[in-house]
PDB file of N, CA and C in Angstrom:
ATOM      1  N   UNK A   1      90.533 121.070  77.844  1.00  0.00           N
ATOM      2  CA  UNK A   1      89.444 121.974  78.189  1.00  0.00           C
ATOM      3  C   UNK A   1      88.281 121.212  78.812  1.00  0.00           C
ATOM      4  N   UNK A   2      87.797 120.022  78.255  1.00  0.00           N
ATOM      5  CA  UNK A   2      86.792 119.015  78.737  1.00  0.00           C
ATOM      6  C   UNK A   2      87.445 119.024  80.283  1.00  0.00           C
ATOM      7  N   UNK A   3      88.393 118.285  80.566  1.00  0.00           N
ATOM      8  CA  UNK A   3      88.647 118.234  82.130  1.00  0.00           C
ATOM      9  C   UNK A   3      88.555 119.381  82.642  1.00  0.00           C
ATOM     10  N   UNK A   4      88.876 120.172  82.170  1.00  0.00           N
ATOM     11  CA  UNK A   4      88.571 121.613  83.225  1.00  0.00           C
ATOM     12  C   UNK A   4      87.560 121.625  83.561  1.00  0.00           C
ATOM     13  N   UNK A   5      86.203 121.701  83.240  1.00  0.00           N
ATOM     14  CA  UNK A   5      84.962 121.545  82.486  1.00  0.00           C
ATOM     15  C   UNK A   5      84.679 120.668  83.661  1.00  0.00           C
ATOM     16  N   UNK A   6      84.487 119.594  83.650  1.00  0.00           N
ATOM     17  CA  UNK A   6      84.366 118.042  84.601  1.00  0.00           C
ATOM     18  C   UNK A   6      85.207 118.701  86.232  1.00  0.00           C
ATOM     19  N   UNK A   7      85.806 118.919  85.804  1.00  0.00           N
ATOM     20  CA  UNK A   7      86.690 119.627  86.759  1.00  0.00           C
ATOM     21  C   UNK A   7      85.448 120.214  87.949  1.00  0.00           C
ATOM     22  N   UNK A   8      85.342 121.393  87.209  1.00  0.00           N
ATOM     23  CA  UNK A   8      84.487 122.599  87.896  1.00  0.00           C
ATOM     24  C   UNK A   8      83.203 122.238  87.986  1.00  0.00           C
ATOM     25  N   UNK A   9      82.505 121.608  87.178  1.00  0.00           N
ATOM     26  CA  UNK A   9      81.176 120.739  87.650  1.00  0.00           C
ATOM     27  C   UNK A   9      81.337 120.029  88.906  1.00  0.00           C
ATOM     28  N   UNK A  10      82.518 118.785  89.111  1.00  0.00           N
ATOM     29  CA  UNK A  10      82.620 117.931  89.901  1.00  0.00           C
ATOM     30  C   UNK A  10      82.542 119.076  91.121  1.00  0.00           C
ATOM     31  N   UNK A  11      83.461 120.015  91.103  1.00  0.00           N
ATOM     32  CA  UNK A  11      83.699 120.968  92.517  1.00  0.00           C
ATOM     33  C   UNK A  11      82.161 121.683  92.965  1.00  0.00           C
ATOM     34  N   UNK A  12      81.658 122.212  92.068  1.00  0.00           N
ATOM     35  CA  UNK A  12      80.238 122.468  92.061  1.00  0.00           C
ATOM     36  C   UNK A  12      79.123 121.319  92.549  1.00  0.00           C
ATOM     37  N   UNK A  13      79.372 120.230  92.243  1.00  0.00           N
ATOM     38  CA  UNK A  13      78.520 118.729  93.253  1.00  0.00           C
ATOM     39  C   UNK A  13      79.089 118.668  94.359  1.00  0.00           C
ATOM     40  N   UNK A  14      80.346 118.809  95.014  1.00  0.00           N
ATOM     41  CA  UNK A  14      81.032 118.627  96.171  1.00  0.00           C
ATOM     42  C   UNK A  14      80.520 119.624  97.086  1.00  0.00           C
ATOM     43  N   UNK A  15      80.318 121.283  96.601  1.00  0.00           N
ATOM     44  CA  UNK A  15      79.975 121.813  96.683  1.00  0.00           C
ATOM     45  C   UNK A  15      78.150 121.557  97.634  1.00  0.00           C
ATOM     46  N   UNK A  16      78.095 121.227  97.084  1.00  0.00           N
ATOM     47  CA  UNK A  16      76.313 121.227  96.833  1.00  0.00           C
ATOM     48  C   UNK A  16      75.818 119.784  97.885  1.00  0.00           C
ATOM     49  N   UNK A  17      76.750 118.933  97.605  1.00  0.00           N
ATOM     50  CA  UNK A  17      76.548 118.263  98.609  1.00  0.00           C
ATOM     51  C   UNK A  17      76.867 118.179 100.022  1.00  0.00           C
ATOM     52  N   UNK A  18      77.854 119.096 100.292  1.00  0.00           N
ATOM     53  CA  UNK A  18      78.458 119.373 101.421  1.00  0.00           C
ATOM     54  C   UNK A  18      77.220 120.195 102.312  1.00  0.00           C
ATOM     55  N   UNK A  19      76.714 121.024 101.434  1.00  0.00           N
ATOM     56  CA  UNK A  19      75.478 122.250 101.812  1.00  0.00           C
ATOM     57  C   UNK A  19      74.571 121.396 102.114  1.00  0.00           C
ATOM     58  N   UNK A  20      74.013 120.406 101.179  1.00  0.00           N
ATOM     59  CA  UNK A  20      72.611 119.323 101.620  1.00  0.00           C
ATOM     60  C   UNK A  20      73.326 119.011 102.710  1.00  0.00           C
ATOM     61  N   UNK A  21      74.082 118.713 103.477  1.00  0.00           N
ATOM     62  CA  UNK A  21      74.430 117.271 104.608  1.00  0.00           C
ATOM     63  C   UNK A  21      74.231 118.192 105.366  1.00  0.00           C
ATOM     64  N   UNK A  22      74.453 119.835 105.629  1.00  0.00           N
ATOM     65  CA  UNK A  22      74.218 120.699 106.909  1.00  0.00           C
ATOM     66  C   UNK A  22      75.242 121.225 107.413  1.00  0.00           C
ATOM     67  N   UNK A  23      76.706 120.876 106.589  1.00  0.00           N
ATOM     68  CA  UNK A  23      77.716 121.532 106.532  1.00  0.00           C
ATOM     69  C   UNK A  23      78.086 123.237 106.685  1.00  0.00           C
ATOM     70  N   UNK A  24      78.485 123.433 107.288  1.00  0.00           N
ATOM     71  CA  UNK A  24      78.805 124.945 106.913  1.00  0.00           C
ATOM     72  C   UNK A  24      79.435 125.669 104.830  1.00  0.00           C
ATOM     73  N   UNK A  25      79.082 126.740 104.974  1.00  0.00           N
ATOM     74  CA  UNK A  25      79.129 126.978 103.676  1.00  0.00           C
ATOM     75  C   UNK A  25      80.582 127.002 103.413  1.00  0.00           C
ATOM     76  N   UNK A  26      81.572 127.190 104.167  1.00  0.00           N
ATOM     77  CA  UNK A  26      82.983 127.482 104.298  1.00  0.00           C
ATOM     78  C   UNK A  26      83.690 126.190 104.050  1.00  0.00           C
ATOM     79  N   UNK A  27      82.945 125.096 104.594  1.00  0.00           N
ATOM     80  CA  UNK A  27      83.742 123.959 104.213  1.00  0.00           C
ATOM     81  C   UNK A  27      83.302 123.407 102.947  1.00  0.00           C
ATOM     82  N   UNK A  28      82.257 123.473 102.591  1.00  0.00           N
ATOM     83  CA  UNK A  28      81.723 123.032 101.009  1.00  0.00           C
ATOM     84  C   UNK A  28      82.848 124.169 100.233  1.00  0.00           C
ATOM     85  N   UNK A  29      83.107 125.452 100.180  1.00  0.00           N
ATOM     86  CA  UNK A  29      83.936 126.126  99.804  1.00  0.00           C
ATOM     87  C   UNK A  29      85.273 125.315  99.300  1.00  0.00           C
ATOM     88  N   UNK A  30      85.959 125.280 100.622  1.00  0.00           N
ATOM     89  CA  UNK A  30      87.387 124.384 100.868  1.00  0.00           C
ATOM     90  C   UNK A  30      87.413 123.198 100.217  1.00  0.00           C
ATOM     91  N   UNK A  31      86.103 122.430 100.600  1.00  0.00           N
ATOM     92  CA  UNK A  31      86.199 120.837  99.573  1.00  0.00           C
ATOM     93  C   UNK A  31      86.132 121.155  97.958  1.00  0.00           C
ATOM     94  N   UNK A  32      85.234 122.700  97.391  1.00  0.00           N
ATOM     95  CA  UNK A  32      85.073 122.507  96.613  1.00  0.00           C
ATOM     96  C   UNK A  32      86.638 123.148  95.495  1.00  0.00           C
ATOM     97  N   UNK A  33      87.106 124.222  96.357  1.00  0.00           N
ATOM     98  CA  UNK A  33      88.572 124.276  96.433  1.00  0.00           C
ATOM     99  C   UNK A  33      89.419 123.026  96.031  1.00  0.00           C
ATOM    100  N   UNK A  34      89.654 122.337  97.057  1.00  0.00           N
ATOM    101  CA  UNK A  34      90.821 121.058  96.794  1.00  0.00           C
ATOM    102  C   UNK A  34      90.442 120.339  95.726  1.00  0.00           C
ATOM    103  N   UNK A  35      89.133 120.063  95.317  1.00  0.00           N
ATOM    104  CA  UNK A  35      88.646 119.290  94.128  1.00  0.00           C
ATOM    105  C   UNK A  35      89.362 120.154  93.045  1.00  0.00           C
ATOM    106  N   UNK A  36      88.931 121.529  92.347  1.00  0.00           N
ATOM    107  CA  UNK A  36      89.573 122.272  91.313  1.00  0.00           C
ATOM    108  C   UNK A  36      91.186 121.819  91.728  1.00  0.00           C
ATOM    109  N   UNK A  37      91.841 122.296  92.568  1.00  0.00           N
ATOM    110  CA  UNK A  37      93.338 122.131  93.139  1.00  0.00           C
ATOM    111  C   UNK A  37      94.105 120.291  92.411  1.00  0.00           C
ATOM    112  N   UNK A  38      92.987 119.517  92.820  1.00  0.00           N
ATOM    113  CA  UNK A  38      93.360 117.975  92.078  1.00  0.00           C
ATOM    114  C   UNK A  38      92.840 117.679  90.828  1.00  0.00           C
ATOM    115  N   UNK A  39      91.945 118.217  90.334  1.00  0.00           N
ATOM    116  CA  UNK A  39      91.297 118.298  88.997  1.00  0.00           C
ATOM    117  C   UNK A  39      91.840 118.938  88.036  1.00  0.00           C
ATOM    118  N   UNK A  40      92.223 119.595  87.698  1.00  0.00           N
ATOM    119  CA  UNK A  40      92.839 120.743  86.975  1.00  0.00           C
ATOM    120  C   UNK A  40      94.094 120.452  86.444  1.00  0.00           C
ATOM    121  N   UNK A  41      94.932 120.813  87.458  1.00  0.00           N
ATOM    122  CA  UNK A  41      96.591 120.880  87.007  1.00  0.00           C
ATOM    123  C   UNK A  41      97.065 119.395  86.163  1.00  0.00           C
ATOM    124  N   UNK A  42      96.033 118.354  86.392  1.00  0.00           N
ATOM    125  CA  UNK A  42      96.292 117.228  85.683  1.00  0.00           C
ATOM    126  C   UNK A  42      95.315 117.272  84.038  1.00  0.00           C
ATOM    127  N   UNK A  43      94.483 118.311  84.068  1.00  0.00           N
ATOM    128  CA  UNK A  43      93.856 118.091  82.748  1.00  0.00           C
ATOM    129  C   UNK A  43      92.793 117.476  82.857  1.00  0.00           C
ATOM    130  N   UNK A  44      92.192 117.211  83.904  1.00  0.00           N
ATOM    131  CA  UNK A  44      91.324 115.804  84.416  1.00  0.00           C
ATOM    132  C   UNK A  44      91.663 114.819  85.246  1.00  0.00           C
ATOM    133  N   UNK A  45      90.853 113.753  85.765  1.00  0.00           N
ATOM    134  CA  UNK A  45      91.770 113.236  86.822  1.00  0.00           C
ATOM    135  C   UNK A  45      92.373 111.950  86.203  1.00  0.00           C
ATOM    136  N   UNK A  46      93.274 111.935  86.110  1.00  0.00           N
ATOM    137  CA  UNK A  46      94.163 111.038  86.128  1.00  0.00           C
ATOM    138  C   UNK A  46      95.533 111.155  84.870  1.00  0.00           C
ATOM    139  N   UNK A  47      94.932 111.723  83.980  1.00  0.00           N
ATOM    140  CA  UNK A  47      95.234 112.416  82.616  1.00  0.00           C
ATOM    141  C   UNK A  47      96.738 113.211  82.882  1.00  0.00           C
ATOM    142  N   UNK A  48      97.650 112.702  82.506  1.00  0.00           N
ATOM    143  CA  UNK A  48      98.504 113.504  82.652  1.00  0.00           C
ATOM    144  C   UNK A  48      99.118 113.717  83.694  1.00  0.00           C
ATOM    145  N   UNK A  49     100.260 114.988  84.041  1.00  0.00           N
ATOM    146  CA  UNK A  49     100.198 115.106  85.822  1.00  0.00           C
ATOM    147  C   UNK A  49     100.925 116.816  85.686  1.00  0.00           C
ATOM    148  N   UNK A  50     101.154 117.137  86.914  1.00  0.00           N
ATOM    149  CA  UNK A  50     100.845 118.863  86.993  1.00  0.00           C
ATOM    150  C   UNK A  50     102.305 119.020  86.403  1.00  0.00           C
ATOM    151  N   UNK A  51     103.594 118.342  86.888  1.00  0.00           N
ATOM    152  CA  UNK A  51     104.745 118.533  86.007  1.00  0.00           C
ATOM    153  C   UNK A  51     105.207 118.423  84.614  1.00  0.00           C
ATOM    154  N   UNK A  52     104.299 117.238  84.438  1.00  0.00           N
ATOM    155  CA  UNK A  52     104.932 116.504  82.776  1.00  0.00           C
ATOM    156  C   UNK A  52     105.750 115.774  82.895  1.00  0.00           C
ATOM    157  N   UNK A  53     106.103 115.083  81.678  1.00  0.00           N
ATOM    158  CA  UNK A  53     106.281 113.928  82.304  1.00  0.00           C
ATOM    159  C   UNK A  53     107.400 113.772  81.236  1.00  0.00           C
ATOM    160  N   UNK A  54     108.928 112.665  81.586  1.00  0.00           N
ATOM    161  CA  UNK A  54     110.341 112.400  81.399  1.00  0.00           C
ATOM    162  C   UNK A  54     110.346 111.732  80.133  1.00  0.00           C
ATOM    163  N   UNK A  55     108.944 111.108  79.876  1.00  0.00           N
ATOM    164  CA  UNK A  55     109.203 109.726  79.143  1.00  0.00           C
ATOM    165  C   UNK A  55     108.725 109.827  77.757  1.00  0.00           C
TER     166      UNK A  55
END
């Protein structure tokens, strides 16, 4: 739940910084998109992975 959490904050700064630089709002969107998309399905980043694992 914490990584989710970290997750959606992190996408929310990506977010936010994309908007400060003068970006269009659509691409802060999309970046903030792919961040949840790599954040998430692992639990956090690095934590785990979206399949599970053999071992």
């Amino acid at each position: 739940m914490i990584g989710v959490l970290i997750a959606v904050l992190f996408a929310a700064l990506v977010w936010a910084i994309c908007v400060a630089l003068g970006l269009p709002s659509i691409v802060g969107i999309v970046a903030a998109i792919l961040v949840l998309l790599a954040g998430i399905p692992s639990g956090g980043y690095g934590l785990g992975s979206r399949f599970g694992s053999r071992y």
